[in-house]
C-alpha atoms as a PDB file:
ATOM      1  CA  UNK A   1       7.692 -30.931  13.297  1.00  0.00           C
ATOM      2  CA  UNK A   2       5.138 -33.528  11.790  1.00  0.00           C
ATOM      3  CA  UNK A   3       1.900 -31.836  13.886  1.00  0.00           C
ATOM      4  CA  UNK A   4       3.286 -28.712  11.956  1.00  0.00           C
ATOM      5  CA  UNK A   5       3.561 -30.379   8.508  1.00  0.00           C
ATOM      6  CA  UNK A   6       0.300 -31.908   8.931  1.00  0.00           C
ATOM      7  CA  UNK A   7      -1.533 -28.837  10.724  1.00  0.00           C
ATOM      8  CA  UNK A   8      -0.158 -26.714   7.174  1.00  0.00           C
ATOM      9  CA  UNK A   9      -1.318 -30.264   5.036  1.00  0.00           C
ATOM     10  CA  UNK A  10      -4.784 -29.562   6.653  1.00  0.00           C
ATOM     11  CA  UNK A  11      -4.560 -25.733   5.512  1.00  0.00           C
ATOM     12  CA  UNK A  12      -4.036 -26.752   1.733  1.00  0.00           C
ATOM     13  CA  UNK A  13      -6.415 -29.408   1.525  1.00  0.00           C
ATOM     14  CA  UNK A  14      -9.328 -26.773   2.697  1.00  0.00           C
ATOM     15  CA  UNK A  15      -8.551 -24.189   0.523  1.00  0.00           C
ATOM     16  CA  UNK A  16     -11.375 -24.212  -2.459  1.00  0.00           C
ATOM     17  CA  UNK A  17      -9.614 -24.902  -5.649  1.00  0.00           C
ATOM     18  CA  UNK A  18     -10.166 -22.219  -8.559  1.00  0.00           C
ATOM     19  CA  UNK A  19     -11.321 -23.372 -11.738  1.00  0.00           C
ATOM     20  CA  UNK A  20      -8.326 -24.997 -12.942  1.00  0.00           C
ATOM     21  CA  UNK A  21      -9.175 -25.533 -16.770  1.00  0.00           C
ATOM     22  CA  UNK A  22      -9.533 -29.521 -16.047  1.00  0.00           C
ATOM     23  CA  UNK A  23     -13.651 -29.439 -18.122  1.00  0.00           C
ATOM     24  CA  UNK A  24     -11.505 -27.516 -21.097  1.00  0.00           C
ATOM     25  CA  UNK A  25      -8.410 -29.803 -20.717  1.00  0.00           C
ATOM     26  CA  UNK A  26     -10.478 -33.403 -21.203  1.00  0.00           C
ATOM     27  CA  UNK A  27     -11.458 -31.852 -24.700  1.00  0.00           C
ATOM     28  CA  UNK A  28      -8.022 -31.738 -25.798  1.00  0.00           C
ATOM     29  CA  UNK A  29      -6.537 -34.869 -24.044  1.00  0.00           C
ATOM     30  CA  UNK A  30      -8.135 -38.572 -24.193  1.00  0.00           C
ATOM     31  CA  UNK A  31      -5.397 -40.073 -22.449  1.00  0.00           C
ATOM     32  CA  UNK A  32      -6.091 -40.382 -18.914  1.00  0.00           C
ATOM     33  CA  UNK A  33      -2.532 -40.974 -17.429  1.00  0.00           C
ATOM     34  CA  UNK A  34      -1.324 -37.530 -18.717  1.00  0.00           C
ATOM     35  CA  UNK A  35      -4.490 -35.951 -16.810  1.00  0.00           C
ATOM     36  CA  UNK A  36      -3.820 -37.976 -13.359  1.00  0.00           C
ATOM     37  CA  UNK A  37      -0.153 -36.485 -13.559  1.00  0.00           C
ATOM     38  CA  UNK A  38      -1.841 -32.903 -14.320  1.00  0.00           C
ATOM     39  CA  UNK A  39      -3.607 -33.568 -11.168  1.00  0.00           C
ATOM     40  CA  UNK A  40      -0.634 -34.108  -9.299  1.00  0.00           C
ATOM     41  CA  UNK A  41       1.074 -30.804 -11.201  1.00  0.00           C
ATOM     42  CA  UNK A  42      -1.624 -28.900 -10.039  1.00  0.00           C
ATOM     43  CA  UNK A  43      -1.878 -29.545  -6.348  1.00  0.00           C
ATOM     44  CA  UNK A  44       1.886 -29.475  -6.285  1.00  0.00           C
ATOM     45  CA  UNK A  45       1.734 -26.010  -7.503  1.00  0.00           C
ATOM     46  CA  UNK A  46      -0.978 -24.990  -5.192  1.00  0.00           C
ATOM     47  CA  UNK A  47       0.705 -26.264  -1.937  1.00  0.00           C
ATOM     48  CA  UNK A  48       4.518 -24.669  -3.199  1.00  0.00           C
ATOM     49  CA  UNK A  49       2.296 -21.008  -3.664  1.00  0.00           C
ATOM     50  CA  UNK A  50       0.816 -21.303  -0.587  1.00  0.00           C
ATOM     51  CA  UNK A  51       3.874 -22.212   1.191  1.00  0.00           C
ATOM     52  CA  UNK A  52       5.655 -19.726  -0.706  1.00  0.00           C
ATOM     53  CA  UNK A  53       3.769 -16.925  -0.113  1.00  0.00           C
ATOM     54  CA  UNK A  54       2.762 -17.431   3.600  1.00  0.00           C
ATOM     55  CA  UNK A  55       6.485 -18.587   4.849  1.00  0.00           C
ATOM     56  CA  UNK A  56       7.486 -14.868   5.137  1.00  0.00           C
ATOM     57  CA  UNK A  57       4.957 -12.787   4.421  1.00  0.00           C
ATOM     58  CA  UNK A  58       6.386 -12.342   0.754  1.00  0.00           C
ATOM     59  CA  UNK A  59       6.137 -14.018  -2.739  1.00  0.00           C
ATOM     60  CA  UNK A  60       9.383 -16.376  -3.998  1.00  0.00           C
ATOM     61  CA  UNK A  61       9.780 -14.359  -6.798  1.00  0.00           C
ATOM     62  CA  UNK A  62      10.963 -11.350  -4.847  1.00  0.00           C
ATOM     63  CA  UNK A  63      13.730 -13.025  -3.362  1.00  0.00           C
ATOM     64  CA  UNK A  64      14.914 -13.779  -6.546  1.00  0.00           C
ATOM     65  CA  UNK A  65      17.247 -10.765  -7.185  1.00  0.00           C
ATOM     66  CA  UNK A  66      20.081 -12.200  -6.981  1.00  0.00           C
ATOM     67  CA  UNK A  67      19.192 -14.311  -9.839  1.00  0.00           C
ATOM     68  CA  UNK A  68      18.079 -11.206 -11.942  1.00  0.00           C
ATOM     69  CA  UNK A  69      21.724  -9.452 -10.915  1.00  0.00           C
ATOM     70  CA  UNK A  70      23.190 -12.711 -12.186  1.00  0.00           C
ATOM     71  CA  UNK A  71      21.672 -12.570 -15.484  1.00  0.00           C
ATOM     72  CA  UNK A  72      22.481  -9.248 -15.974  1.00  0.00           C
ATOM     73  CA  UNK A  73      25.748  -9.364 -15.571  1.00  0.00           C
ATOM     74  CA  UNK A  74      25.514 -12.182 -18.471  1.00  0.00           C
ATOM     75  CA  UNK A  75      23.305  -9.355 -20.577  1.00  0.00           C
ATOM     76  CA  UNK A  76      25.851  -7.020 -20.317  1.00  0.00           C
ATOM     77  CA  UNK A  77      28.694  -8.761 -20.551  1.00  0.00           C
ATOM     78  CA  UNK A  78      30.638  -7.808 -17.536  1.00  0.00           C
ATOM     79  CA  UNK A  79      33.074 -10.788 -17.150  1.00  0.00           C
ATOM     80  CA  UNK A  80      34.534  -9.087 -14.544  1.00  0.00           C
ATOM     81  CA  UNK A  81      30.963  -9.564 -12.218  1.00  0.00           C
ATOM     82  CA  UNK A  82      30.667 -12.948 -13.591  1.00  0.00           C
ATOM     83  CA  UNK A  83      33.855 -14.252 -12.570  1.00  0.00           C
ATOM     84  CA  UNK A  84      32.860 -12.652  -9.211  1.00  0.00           C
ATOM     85  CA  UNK A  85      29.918 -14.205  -9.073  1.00  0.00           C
ATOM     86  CA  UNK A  86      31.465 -17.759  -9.840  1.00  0.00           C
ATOM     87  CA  UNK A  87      34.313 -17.561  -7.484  1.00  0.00           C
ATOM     88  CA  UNK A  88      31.737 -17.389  -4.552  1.00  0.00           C
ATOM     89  CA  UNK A  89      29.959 -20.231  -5.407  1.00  0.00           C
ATOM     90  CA  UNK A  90      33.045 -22.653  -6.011  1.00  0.00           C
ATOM     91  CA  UNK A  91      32.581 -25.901  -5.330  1.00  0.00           C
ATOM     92  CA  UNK A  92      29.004 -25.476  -3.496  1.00  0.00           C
ATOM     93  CA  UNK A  93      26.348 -27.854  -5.445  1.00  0.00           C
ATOM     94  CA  UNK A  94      24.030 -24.947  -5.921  1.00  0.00           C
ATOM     95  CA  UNK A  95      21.250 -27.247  -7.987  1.00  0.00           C
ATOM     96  CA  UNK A  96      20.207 -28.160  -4.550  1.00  0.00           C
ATOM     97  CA  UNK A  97      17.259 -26.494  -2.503  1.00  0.00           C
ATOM     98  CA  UNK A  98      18.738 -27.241   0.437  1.00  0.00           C
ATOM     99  CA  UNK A  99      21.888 -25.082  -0.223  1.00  0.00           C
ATOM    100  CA  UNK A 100      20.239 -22.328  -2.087  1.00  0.00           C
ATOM    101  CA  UNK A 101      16.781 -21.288  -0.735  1.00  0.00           C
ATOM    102  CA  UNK A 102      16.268 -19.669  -4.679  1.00  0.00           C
ATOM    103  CA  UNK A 103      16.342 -23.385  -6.264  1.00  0.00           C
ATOM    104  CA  UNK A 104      13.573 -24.912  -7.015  1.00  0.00           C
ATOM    105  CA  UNK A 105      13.230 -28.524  -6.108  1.00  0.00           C
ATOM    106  CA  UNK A 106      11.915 -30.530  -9.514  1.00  0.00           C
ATOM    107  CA  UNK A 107      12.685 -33.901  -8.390  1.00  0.00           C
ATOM    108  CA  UNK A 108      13.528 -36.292  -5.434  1.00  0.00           C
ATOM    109  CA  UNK A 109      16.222 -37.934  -6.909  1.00  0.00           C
ATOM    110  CA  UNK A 110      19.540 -35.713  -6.746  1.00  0.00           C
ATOM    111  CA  UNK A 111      21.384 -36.657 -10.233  1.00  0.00           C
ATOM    112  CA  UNK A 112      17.476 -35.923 -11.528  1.00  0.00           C
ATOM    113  CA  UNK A 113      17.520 -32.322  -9.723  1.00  0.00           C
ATOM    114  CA  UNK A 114      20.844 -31.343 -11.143  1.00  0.00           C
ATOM    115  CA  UNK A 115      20.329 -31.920 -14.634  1.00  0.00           C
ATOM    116  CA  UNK A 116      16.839 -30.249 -14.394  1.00  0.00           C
ATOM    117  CA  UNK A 117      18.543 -27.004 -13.015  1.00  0.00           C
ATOM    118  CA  UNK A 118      21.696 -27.605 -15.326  1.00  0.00           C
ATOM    119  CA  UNK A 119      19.107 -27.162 -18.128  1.00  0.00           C
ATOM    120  CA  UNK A 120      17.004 -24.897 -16.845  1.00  0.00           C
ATOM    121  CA  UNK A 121      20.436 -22.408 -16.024  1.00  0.00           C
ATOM    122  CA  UNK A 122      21.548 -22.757 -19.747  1.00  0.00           C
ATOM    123  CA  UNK A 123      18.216 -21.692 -21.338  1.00  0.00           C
ATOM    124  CA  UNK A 124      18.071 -18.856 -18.658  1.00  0.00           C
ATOM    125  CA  UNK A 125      21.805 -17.787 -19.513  1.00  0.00           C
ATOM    126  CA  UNK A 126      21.021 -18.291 -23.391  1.00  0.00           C
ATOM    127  CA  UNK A 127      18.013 -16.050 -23.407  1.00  0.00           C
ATOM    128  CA  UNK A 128      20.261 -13.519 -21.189  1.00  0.00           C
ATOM    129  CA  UNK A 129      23.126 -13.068 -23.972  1.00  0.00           C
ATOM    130  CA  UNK A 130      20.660 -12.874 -26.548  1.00  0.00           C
ATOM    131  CA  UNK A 131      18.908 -10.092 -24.654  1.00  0.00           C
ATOM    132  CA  UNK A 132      22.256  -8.605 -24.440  1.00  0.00           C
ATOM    133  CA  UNK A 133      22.427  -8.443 -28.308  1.00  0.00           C
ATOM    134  CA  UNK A 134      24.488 -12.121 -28.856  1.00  0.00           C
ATOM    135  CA  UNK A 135      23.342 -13.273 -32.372  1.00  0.00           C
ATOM    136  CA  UNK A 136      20.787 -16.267 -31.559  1.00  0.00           C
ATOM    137  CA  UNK A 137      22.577 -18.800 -33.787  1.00  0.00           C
ATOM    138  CA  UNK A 138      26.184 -17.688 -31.326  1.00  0.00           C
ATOM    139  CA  UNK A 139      23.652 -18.394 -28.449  1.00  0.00           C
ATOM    140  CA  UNK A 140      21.723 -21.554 -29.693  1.00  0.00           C
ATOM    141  CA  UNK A 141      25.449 -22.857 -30.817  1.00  0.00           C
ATOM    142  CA  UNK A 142      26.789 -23.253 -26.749  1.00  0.00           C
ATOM    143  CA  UNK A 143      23.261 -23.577 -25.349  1.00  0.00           C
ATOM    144  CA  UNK A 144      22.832 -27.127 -27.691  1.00  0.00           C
ATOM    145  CA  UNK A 145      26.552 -28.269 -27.327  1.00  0.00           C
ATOM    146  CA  UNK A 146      27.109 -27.574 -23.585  1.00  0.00           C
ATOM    147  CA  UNK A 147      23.236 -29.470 -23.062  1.00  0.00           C
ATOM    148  CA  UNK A 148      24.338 -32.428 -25.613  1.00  0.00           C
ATOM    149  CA  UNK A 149      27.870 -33.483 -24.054  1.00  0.00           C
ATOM    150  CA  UNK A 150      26.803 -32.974 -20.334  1.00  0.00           C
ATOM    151  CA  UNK A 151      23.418 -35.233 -20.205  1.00  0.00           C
ATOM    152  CA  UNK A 152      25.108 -37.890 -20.279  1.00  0.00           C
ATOM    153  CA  UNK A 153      27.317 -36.980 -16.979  1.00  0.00           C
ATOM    154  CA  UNK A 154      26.526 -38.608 -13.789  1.00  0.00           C
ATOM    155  CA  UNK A 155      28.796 -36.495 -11.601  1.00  0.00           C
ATOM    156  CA  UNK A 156      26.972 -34.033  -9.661  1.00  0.00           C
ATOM    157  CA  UNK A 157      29.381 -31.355  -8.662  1.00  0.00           C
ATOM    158  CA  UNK A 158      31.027 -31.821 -12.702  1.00  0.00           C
ATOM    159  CA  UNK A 159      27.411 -30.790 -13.751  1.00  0.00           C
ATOM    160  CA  UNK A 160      27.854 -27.732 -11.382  1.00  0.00           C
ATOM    161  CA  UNK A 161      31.464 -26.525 -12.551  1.00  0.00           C
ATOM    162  CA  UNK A 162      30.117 -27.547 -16.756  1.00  0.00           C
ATOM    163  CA  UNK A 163      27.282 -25.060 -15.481  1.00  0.00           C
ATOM    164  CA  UNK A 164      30.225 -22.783 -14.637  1.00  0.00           C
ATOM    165  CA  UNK A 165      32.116 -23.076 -17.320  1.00  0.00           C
ATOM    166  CA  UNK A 166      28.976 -22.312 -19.398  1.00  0.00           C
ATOM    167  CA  UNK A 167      28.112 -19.052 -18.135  1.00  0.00           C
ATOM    168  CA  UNK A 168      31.758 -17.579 -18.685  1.00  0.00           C
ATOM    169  CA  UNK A 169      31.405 -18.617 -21.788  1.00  0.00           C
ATOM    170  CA  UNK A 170      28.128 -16.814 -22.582  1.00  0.00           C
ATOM    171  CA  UNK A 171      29.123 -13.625 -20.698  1.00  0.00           C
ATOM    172  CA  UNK A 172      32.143 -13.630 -22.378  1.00  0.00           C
ATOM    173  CA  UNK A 173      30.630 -14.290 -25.855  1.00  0.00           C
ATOM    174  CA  UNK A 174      28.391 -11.176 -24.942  1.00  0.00           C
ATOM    175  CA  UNK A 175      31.195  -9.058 -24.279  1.00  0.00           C
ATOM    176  CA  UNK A 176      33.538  -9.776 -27.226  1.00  0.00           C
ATOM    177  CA  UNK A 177      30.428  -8.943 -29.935  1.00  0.00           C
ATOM    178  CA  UNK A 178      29.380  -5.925 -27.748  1.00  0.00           C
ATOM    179  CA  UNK A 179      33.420  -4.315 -28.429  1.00  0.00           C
ATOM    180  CA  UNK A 180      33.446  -6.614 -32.052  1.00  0.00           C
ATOM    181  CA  UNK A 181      33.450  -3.026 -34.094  1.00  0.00           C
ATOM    182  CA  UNK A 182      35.391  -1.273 -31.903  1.00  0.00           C
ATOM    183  CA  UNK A 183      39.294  -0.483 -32.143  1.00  0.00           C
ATOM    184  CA  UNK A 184      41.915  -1.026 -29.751  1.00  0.00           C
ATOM    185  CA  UNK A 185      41.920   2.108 -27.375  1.00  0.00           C
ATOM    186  CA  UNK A 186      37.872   2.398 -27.597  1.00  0.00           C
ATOM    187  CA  UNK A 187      37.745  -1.396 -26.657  1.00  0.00           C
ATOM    188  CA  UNK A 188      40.471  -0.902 -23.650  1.00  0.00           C
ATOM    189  CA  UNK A 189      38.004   2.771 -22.601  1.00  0.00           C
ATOM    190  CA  UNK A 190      35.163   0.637 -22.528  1.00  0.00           C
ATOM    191  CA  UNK A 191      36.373  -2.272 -20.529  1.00  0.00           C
ATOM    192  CA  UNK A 192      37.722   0.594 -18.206  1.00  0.00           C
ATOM    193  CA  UNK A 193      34.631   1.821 -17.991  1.00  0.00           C
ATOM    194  CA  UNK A 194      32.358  -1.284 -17.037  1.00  0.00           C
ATOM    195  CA  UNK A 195      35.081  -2.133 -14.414  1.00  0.00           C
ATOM    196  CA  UNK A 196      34.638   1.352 -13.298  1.00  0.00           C
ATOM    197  CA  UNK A 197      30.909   2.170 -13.198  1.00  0.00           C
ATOM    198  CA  UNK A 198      30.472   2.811  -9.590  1.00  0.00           C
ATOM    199  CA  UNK A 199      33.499   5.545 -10.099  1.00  0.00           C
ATOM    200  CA  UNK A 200      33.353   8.912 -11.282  1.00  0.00           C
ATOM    201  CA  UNK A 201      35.342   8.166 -14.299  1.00  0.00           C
ATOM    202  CA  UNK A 202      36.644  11.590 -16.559  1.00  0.00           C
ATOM    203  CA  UNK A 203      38.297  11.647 -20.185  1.00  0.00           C
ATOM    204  CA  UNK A 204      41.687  12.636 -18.147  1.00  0.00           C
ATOM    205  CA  UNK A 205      41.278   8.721 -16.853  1.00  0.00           C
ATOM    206  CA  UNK A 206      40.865   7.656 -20.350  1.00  0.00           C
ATOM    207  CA  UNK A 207      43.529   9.514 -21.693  1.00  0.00           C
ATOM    208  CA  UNK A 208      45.973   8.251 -19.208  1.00  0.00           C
ATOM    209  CA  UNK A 209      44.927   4.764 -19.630  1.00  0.00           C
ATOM    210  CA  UNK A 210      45.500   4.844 -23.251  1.00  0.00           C
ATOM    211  CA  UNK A 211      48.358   7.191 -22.692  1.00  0.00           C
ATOM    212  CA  UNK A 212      46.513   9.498 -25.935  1.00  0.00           C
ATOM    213  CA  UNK A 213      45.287  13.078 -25.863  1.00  0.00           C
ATOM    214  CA  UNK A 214      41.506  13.583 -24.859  1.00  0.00           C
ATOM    215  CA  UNK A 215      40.524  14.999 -27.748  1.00  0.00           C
ATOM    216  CA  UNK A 216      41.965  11.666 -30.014  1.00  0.00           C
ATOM    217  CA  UNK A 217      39.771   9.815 -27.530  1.00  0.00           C
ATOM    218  CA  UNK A 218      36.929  11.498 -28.506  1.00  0.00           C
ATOM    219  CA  UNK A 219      37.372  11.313 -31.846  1.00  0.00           C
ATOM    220  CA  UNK A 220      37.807   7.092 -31.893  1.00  0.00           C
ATOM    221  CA  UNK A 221      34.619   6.891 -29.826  1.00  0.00           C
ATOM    222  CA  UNK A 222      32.835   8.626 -32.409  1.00  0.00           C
ATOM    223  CA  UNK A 223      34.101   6.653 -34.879  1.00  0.00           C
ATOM    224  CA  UNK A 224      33.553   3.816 -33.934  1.00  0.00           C
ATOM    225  CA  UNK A 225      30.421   3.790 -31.384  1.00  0.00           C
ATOM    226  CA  UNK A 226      29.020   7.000 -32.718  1.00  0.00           C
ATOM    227  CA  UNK A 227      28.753   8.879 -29.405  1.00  0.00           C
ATOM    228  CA  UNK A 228      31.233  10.592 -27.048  1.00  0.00           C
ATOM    229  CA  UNK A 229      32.781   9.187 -24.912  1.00  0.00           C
ATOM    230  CA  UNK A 230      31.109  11.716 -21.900  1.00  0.00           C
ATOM    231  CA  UNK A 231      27.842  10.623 -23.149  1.00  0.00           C
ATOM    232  CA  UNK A 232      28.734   7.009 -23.262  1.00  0.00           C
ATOM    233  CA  UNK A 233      30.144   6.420 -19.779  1.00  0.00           C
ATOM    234  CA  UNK A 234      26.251   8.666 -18.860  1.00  0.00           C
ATOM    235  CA  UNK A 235      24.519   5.824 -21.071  1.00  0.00           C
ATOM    236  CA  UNK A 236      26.197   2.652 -19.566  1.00  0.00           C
ATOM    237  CA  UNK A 237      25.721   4.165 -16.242  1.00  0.00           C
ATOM    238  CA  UNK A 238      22.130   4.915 -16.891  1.00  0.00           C
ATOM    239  CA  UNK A 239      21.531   1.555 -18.651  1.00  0.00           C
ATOM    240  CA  UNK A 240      23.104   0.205 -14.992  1.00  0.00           C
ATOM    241  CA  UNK A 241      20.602   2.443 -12.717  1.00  0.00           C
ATOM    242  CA  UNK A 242      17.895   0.767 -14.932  1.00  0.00           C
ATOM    243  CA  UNK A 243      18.675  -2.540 -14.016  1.00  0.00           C
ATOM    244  CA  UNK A 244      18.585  -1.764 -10.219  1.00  0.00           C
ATOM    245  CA  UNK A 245      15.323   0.428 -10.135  1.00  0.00           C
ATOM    246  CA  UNK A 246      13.802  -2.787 -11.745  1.00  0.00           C
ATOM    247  CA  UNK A 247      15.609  -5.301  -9.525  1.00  0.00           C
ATOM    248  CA  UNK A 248      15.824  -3.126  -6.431  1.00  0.00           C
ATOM    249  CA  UNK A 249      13.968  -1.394  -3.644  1.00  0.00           C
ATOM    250  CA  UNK A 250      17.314   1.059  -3.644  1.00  0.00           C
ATOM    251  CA  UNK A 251      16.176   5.127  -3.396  1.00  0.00           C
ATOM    252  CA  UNK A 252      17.111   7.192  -5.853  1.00  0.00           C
ATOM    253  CA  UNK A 253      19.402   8.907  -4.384  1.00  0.00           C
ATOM    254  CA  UNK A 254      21.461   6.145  -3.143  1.00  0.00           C
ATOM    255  CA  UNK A 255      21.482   4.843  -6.801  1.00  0.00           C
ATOM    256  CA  UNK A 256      22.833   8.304  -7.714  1.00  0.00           C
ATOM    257  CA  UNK A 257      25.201   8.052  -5.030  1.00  0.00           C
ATOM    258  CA  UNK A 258      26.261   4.369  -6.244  1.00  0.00           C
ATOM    259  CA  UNK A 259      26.983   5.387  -9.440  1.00  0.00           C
ATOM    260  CA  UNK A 260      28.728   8.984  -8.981  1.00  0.00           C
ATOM    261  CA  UNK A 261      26.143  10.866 -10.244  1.00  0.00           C
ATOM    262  CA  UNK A 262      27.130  15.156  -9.687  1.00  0.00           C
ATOM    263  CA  UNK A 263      23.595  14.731  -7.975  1.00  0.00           C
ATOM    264  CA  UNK A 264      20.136  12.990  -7.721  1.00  0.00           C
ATOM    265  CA  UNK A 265      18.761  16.234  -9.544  1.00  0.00           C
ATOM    266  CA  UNK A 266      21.153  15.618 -12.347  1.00  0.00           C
ATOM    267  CA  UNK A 267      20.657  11.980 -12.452  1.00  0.00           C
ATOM    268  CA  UNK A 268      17.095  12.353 -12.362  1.00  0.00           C
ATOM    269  CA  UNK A 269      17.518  14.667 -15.126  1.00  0.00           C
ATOM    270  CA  UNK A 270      19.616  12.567 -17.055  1.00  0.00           C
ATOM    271  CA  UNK A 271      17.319   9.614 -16.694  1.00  0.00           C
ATOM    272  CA  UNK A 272      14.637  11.288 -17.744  1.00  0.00           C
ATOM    273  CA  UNK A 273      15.647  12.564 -20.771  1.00  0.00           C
ATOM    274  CA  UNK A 274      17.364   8.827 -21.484  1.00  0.00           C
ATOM    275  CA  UNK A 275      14.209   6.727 -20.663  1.00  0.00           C
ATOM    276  CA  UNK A 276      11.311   9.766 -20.936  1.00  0.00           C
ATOM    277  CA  UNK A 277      10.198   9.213 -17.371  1.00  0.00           C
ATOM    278  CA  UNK A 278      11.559   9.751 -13.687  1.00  0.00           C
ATOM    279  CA  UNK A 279      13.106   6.805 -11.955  1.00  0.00           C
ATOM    280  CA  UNK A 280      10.200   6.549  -9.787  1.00  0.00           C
ATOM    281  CA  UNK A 281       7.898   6.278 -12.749  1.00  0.00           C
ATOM    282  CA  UNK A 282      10.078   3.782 -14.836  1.00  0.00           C
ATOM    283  CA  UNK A 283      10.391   1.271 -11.583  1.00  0.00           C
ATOM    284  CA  UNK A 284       6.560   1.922 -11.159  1.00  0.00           C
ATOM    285  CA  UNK A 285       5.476   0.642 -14.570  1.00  0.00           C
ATOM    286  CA  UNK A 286       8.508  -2.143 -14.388  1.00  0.00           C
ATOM    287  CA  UNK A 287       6.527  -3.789 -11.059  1.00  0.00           C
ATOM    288  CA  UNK A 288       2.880  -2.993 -13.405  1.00  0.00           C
ATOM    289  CA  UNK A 289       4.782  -5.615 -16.070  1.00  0.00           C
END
């Protein structure tokens, strides 16, 4: 194992280093401490990419999809995915490398590694909700008090469940302000709905879950969301198929098929007219970003 380590150490050290900045850096910074450790930050990053890229065959960043599914289910609200989500990681310490190949290791020292990634999973989760239309001073208000009353814990594994406790909290911030102009039976429809969204779900559904007619269904959705509600389950299921042409390798069709499309045709269709491009196009220019 150490011939290996030192046979890779070898590869590293001969690979030419690209013009790292360092002539434009020593006009900006005198102090020669804070360049040493720049030194170190830069060789670090060189061996991690190398390593990275060649372990495989592929970069880090496209095993990473869980992590974007994660935050999207914080975007969007869905508490249901979330608590999901958090059940399967109970009482795992997943701010370690070691048990989850998708953490980064930031430090040597384990209490140091978990608060890094406790931080680092807050401003991740923060950014999510306000993507997913939270009000940044709702966001800012649990991202600064869950950071200020855990630094000072020492407990490893409370860090992790805090962590926990801290994305619920987010998603479910997200998902009361998403329904916060919305009535009773719309709310209850919509909830339905996100449960639902691998399900062909029809107004007949709706009306039996609210146990009103179709056509007063239609009616409160317009009210109070301004749409239909046909045209709204299409748009959150659309807004879903988004998500996993940017986060997935997944065909088309099996998207359509995952979501109860009529047909890849119409969902194509559908898309297109939603987004102004193909699903093939829009996942195209999502891996040009």
């Amino acid at each position: 194992m150490n011939e290996h380590l030192e046979l890779l150490e070898n590869i590293i050290n001969a690979i030419p280093p690209e013009n790292d900045g360092t002539d434009d850096i020593k006009n900006i910074i005198n102090n020669t401490s804070v360049l040493q450790v720049r030194r170190q930050i830069q060789e670090g990053i060189r061996k991690q990419l190398f390593i990275e890229t060649n372990s495989d065959g592929e970069a880090m960043a496209t095993k990473r999809l869980g992590e974007k599914a994660f935050l999207y289910y914080i975007s969007s609200g869905n508490v249901k995915m979330i608590k999901q989500f958090l059940l399967k990681r109970k009482d795992k310490n997943f701010f370690d490398p070691v048990e989850d190949a998708n953490v980064g290791e930031v430090s040597d020292n384990p209490l140091e590694q978990a608060i890094s990634m406790f931080v680092s999973g807050i401003t991740l989760a923060t950014r999510a909700a306000i993507e997913g239309g939270l009000p940044e001073h709702i966001a800012y208000a649990l991202s600064d008090n869950y950071i200020k009353y855990s630094l000072p814990i020492h407990d490893i594994q409370m860090l992790n469940d805090l962590q926990d406790c801290a994305v619920y909290d987010f998603t479910q911030q997200v998902h009361q302000y998403k329904y916060r102009n919305c009535g009773p039976i719309v709310k209850k429809c919509c909830e339905y709905i996100e449960r639902n969204i691998h399900s062909k779900i029809t107004l007949t559904e709706l009306s039996q879950l609210t146990h009103k007619s179709q056509g007063y269904i239609s009616e409160c959705f317009f009210y109070d969301l301004k749409i239909r509600p046909t045209e709204y389950i299409r748009k959150e299921k659309l807004e879903y198929a988004s998500k996993i042409l940017h986060m997935s390798d997944i065909s088309v069709s099996a998207i359509s098929d995952l979501l109860a499309f009529p047909s890849t045709s119409a969902f194509i269709q559908y898309f297109k007219k939603m987004y102004g491009c193909t699903p093939i196009e829009y996942r195209n220019s999502a891996l040009d970003t």
